[in-house]
Protein backbone atom coordinates (compact mmCIF):
# COMPACT_ATOMS: atom_id res chain seq x y z
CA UNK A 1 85.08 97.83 110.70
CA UNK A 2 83.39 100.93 109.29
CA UNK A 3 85.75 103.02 111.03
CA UNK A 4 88.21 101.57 109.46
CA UNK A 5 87.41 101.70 106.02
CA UNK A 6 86.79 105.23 106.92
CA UNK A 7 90.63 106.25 108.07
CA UNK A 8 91.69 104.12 105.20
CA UNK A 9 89.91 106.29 102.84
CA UNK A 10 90.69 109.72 104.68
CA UNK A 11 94.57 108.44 104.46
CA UNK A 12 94.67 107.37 100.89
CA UNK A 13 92.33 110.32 100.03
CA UNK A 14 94.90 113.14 102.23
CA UNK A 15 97.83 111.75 100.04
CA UNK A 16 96.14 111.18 96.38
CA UNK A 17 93.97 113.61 96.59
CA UNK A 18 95.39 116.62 98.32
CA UNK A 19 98.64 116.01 98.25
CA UNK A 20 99.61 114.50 94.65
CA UNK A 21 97.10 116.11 92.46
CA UNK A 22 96.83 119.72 91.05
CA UNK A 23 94.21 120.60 94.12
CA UNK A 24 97.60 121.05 96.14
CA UNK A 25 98.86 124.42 94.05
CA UNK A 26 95.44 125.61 94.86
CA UNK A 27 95.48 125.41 97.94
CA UNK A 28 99.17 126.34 98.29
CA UNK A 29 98.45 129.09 96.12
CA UNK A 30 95.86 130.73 99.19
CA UNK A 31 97.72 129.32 101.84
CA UNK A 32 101.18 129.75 101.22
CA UNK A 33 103.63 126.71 101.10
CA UNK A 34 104.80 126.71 104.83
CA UNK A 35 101.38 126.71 105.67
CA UNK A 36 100.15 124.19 103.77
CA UNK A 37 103.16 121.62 104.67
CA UNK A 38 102.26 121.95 108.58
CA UNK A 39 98.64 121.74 108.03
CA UNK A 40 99.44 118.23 105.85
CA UNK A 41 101.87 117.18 108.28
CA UNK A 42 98.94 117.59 111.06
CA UNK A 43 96.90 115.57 109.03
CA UNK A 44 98.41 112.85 108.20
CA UNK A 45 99.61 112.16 112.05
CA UNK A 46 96.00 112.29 112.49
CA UNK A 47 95.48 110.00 110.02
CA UNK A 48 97.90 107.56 111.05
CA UNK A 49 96.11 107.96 114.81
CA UNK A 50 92.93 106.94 113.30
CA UNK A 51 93.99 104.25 111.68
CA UNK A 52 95.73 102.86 114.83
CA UNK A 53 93.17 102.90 116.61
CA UNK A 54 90.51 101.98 114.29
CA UNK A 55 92.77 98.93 113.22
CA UNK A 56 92.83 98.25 117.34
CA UNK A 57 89.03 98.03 117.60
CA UNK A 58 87.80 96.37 114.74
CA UNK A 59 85.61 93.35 115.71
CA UNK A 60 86.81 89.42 116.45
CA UNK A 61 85.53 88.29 113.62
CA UNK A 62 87.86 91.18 111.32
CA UNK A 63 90.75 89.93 112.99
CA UNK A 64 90.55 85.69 112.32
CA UNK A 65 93.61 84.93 109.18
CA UNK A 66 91.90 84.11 106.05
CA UNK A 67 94.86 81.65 104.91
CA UNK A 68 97.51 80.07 106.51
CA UNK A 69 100.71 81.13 106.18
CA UNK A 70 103.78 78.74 105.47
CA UNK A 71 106.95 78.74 107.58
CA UNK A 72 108.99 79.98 104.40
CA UNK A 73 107.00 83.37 104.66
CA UNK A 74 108.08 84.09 108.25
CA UNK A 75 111.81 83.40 107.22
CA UNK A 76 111.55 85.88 104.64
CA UNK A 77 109.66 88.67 106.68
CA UNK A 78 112.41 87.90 108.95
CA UNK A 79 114.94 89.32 106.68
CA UNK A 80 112.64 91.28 104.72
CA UNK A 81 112.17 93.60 107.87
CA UNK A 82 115.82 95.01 108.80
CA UNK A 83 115.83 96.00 104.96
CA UNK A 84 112.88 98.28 105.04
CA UNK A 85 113.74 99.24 108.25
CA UNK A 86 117.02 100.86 106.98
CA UNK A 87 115.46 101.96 103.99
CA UNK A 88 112.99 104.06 106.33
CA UNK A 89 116.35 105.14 108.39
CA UNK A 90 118.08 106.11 105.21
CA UNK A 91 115.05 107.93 103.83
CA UNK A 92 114.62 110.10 107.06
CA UNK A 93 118.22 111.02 107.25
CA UNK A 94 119.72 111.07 103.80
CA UNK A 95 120.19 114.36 101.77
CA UNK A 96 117.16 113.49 98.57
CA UNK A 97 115.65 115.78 95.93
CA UNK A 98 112.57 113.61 96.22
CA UNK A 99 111.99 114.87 99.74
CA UNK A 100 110.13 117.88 100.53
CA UNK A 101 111.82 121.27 100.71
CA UNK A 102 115.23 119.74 99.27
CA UNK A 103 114.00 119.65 95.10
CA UNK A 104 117.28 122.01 95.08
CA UNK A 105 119.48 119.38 96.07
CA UNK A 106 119.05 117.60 92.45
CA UNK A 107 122.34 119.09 91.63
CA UNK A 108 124.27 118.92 94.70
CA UNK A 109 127.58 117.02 93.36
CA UNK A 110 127.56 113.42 94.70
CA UNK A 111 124.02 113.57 95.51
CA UNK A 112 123.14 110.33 94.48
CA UNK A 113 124.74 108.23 96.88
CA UNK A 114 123.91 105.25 99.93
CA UNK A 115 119.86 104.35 99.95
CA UNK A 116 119.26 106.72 96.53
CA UNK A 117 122.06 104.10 94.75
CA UNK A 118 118.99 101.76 95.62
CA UNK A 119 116.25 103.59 95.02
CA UNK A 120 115.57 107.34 94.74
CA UNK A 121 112.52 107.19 97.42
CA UNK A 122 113.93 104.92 100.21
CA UNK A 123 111.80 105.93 102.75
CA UNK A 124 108.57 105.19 100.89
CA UNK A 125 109.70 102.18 99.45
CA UNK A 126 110.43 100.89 103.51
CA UNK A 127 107.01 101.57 104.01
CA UNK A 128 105.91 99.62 101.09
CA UNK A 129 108.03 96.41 101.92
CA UNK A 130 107.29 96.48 105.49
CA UNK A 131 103.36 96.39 104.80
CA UNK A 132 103.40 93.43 102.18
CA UNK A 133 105.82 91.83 105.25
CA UNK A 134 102.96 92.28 107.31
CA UNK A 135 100.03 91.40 104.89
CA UNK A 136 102.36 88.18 103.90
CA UNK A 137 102.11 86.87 107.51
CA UNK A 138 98.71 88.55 108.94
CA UNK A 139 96.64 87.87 106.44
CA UNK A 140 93.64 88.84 108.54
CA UNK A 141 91.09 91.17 106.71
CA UNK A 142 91.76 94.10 109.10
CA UNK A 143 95.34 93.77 108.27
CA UNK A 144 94.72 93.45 104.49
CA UNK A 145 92.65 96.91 104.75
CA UNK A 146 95.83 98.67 107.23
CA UNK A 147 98.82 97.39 105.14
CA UNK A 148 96.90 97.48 101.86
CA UNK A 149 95.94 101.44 102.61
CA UNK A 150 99.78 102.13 103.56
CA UNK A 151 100.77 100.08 100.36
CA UNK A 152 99.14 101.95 98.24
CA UNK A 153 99.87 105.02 99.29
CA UNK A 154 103.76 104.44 99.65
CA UNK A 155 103.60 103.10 96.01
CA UNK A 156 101.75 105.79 94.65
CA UNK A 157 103.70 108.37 96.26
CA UNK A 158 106.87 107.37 94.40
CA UNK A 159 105.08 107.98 91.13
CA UNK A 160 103.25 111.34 92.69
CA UNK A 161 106.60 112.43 93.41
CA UNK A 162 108.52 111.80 89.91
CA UNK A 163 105.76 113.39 88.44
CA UNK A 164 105.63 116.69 90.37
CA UNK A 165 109.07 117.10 90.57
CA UNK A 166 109.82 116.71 86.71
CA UNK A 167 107.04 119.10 86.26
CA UNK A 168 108.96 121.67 88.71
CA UNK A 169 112.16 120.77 87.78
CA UNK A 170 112.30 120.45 84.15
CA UNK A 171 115.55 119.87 82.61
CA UNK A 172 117.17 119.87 86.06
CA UNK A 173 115.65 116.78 87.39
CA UNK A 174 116.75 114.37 84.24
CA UNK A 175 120.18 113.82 85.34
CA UNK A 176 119.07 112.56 89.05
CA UNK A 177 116.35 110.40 88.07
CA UNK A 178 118.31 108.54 84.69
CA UNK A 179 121.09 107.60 87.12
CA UNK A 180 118.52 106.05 89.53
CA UNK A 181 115.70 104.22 90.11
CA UNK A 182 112.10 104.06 90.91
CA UNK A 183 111.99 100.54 91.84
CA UNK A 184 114.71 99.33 94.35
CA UNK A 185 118.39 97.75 93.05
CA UNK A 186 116.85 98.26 89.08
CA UNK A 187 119.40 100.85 88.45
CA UNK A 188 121.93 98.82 90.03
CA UNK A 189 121.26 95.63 87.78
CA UNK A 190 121.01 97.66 84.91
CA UNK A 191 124.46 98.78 85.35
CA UNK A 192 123.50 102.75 86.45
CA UNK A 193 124.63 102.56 89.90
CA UNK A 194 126.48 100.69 92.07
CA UNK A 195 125.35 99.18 95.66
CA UNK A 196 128.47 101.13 98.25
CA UNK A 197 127.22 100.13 101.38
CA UNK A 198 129.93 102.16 103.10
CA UNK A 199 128.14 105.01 101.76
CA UNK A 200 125.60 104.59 104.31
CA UNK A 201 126.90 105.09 107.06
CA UNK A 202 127.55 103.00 110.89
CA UNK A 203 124.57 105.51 112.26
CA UNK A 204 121.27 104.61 109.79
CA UNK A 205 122.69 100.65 109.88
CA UNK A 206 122.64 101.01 113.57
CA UNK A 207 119.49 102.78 113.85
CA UNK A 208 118.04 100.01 111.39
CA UNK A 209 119.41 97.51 113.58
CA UNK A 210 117.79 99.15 116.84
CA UNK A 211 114.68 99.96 115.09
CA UNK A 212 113.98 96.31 113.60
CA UNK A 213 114.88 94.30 116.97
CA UNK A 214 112.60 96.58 118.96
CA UNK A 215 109.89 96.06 116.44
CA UNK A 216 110.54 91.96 116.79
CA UNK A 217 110.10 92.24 120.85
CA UNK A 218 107.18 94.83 120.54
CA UNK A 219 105.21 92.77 118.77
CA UNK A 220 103.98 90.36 120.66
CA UNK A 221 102.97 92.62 123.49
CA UNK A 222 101.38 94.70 120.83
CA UNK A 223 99.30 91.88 119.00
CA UNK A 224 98.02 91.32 122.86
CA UNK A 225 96.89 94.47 123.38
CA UNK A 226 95.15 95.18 119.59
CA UNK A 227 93.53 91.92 120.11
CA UNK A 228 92.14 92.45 123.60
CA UNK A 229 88.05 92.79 123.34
């Protein structure tokens, strides 16, 4: 279980640390941007590695739910799922200041449009709802330390992000981020935006589609396998 805690630290650590604090323009600084992005990008693949297989060979006894979970939970991961799916889809393939090497794009004309009517930082926020899916129906202590770690670095990393790219941005990042939202649908209900599902496209709904039933057949074959002694 040690080695677990350890990748869960190195992950949140790579993200918080390196990545949204003021250690980054240091580094960038000697480095150079391009350099920098490839060496984090190496990293956190790594990361995500040693998680997997730290999460695969934790001990019997890490694995055993501490709760059980009611039928109404699985219903609601069941829909829960093909929502942060396409909100992972959609954050992977949609144009979005908040991404890395498009902060220019914050005035592109009709920017704000599909998954950033929802939330400005779809991808992260897919993350984020498919890990409390997963720590709402495993609620075994080696799941609580996975999901928790990729919690609360997706969550963080939507602040991280507003805050480093109002401090590059200035002025020039108001506009974007008072006609959207942080938190999913708020600028929606709050009369901002409004939900145009055509917007998004037959391709990331597809994908989304593809991605989540594939996930639903995987997993029993991979629960074997990470449970296997």
């Amino acid at each position: 279980m040690i080695n677990l805690i350890g990748a869960s630290a190195f992950f949140i650590l790579l993200h918080r640390l390196l990545s949204g604090s003021s250690l980054r323009a240091v580094i960038v600084a000697r480095t150079g941007e391009r350099w920098f992005r490839a060496a984090f990008a190496l990293a956190s693949l790594m990361g995500v590695v040693w998680l997997s297989l730290a999460y695969a060979g934790t001990p019997a006894t890490w694995r055993q739910q501490l709760w059980g979970v009611p039928a109404f939970v699985w219903y609601a991961q069941f829909f829960l799922q093909p929502l942060a799916c396409l909100l992972v889809v959609a954050g992977l393939t949609s144009p979005n200041p908040g991404t890395v090497g498009q902060e220019e794009r914050v005035e592109w004309p009709g920017v704000v449009q599909g998954a950033l009517r929802v939330t400005r930082h779809p991808f992260l926020w897919g993350i984020a709802l498919l890990s409390v899916g997963h720590l709402a129906t495993v609620p075994a202590p080696r799941s609580l330390l996975l999901f928790g770690t990729l919690l609360v670095v997706a969550l963080t990393g939507t602040v991280s992000i507003d805050v480093k790219r109002r401090a590059r941005l200035g002025a020039r990042w108001t506009p974007f981020a008072t006609t959207t939202s942080n938190i999913p649908f708020a600028a929606i209900l709050d009369g901002r935006q409004r939900l145009q599902l055509r917007e998004l496209g037959a391709k990331p709904l597809v994908l989304a589609a593809v991605l989540s039933m594939v996930s639903w057949l995987a997993h029993p074959a991979a629960w074997r396998l990470a449970n296997v002694d």
